[in-house]
PDB file of N, CA and C in Angstrom:
ATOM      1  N   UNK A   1     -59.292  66.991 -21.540  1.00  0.00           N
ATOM      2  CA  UNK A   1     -58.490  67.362 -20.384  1.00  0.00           C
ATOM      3  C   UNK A   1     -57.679  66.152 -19.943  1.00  0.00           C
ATOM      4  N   UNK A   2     -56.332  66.513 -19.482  1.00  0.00           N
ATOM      5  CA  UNK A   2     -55.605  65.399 -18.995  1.00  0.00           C
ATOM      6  C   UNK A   2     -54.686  66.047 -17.890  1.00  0.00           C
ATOM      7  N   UNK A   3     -54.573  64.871 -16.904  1.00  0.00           N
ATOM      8  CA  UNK A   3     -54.053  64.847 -15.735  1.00  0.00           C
ATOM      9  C   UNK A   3     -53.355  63.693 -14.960  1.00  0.00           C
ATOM     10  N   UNK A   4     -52.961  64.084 -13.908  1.00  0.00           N
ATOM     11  CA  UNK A   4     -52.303  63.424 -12.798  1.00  0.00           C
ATOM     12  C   UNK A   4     -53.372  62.758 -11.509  1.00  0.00           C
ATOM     13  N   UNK A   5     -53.003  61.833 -11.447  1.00  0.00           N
ATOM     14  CA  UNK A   5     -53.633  61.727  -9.873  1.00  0.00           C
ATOM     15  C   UNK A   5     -52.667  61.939  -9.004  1.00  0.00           C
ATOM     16  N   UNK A   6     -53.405  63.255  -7.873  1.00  0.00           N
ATOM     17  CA  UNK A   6     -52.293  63.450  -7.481  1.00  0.00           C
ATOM     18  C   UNK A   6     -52.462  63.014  -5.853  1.00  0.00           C
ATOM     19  N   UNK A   7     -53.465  62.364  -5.405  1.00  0.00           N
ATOM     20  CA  UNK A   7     -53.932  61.875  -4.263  1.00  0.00           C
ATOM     21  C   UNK A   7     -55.837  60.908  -4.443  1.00  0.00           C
ATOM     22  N   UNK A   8     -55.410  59.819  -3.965  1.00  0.00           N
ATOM     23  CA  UNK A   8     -56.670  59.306  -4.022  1.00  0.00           C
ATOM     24  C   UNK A   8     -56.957  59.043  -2.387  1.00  0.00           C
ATOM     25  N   UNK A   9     -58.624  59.640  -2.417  1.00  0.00           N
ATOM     26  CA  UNK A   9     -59.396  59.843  -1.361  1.00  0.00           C
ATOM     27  C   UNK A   9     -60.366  58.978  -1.587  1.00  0.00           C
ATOM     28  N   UNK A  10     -60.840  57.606  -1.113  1.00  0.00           N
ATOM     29  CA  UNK A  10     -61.464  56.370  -1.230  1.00  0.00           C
ATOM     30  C   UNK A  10     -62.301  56.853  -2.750  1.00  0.00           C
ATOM     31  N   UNK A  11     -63.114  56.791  -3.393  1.00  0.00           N
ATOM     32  CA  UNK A  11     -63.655  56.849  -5.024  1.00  0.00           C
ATOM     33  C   UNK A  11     -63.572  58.125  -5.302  1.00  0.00           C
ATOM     34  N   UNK A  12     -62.740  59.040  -4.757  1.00  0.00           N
ATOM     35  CA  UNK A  12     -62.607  60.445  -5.268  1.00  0.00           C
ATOM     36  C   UNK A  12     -61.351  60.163  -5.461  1.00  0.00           C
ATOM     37  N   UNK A  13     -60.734  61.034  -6.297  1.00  0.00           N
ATOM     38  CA  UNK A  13     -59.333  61.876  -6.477  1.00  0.00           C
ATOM     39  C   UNK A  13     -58.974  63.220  -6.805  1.00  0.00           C
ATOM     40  N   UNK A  14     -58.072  63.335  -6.380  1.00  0.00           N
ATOM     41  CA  UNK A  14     -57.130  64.636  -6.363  1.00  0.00           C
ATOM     42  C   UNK A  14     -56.482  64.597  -7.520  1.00  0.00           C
ATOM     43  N   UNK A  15     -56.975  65.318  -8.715  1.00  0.00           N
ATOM     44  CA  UNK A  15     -56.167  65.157 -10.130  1.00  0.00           C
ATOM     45  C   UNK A  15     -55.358  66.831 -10.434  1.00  0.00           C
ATOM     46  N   UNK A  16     -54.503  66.903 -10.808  1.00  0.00           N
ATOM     47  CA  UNK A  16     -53.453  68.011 -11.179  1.00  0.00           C
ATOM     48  C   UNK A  16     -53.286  68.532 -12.729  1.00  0.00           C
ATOM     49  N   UNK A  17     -54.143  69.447 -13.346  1.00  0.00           N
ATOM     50  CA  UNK A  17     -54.086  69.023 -14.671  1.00  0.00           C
ATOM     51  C   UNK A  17     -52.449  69.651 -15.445  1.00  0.00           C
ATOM     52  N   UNK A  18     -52.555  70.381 -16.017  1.00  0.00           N
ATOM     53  CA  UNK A  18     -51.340  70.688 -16.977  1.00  0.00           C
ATOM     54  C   UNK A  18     -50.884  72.257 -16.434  1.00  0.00           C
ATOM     55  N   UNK A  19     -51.940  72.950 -15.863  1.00  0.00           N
ATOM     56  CA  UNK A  19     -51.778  74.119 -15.613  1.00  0.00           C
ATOM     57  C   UNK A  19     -51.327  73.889 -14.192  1.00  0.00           C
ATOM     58  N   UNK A  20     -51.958  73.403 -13.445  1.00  0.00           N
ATOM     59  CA  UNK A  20     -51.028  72.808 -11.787  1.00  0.00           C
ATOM     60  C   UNK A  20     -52.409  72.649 -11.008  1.00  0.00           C
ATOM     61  N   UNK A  21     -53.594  73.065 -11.544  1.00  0.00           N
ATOM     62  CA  UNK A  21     -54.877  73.006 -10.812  1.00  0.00           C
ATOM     63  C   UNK A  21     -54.856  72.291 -10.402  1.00  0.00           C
ATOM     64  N   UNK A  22     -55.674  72.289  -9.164  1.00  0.00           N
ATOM     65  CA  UNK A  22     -55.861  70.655  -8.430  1.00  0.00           C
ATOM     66  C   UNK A  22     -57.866  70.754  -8.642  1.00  0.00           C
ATOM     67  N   UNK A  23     -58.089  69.431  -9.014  1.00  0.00           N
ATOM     68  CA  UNK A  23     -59.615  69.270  -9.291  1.00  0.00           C
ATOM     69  C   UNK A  23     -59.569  68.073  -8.475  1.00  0.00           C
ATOM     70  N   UNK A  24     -60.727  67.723  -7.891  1.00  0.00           N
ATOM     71  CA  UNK A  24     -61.717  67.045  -7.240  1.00  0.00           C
ATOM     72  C   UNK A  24     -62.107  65.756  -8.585  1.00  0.00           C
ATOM     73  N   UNK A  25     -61.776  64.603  -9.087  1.00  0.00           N
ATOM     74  CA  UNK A  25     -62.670  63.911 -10.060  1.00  0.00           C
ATOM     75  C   UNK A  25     -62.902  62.508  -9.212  1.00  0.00           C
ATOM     76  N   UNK A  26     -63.729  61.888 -10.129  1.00  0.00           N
ATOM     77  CA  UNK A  26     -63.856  60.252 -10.211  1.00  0.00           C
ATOM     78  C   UNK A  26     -63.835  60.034 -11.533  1.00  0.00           C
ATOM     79  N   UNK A  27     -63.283  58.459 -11.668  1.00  0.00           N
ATOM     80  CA  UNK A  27     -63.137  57.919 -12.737  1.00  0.00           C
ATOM     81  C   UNK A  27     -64.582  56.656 -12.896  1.00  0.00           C
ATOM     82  N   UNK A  28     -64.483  57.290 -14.275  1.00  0.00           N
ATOM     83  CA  UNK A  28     -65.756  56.263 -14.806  1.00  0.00           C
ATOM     84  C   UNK A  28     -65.099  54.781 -15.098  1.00  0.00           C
ATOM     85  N   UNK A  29     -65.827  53.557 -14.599  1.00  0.00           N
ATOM     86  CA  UNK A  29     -65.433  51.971 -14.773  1.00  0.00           C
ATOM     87  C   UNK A  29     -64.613  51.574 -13.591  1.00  0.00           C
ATOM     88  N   UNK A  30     -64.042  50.346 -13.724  1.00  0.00           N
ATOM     89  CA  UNK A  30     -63.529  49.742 -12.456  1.00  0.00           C
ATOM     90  C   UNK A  30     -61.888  49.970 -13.270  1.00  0.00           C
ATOM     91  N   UNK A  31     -60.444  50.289 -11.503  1.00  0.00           N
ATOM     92  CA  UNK A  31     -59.236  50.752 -12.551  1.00  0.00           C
ATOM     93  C   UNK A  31     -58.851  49.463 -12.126  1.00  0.00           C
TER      94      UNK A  31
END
């Protein structure tokens, strides 16, 4: 799966994938 960040909420984000969904993720490691 691949996406956008489309808003970051302190270690959460708002990611947008290809279809326009908006998902809830965190990223694994330091960015």
């Amino acid at each position: 799966m691949t996406g956008l960040v489309y808003k970051s909420t302190g270690s959460w984000y708002i990611v947008r994938d290809e279809k326009g969904q908006l998902w809830n993720a965190r990223m694994k490691g330091v960015l």
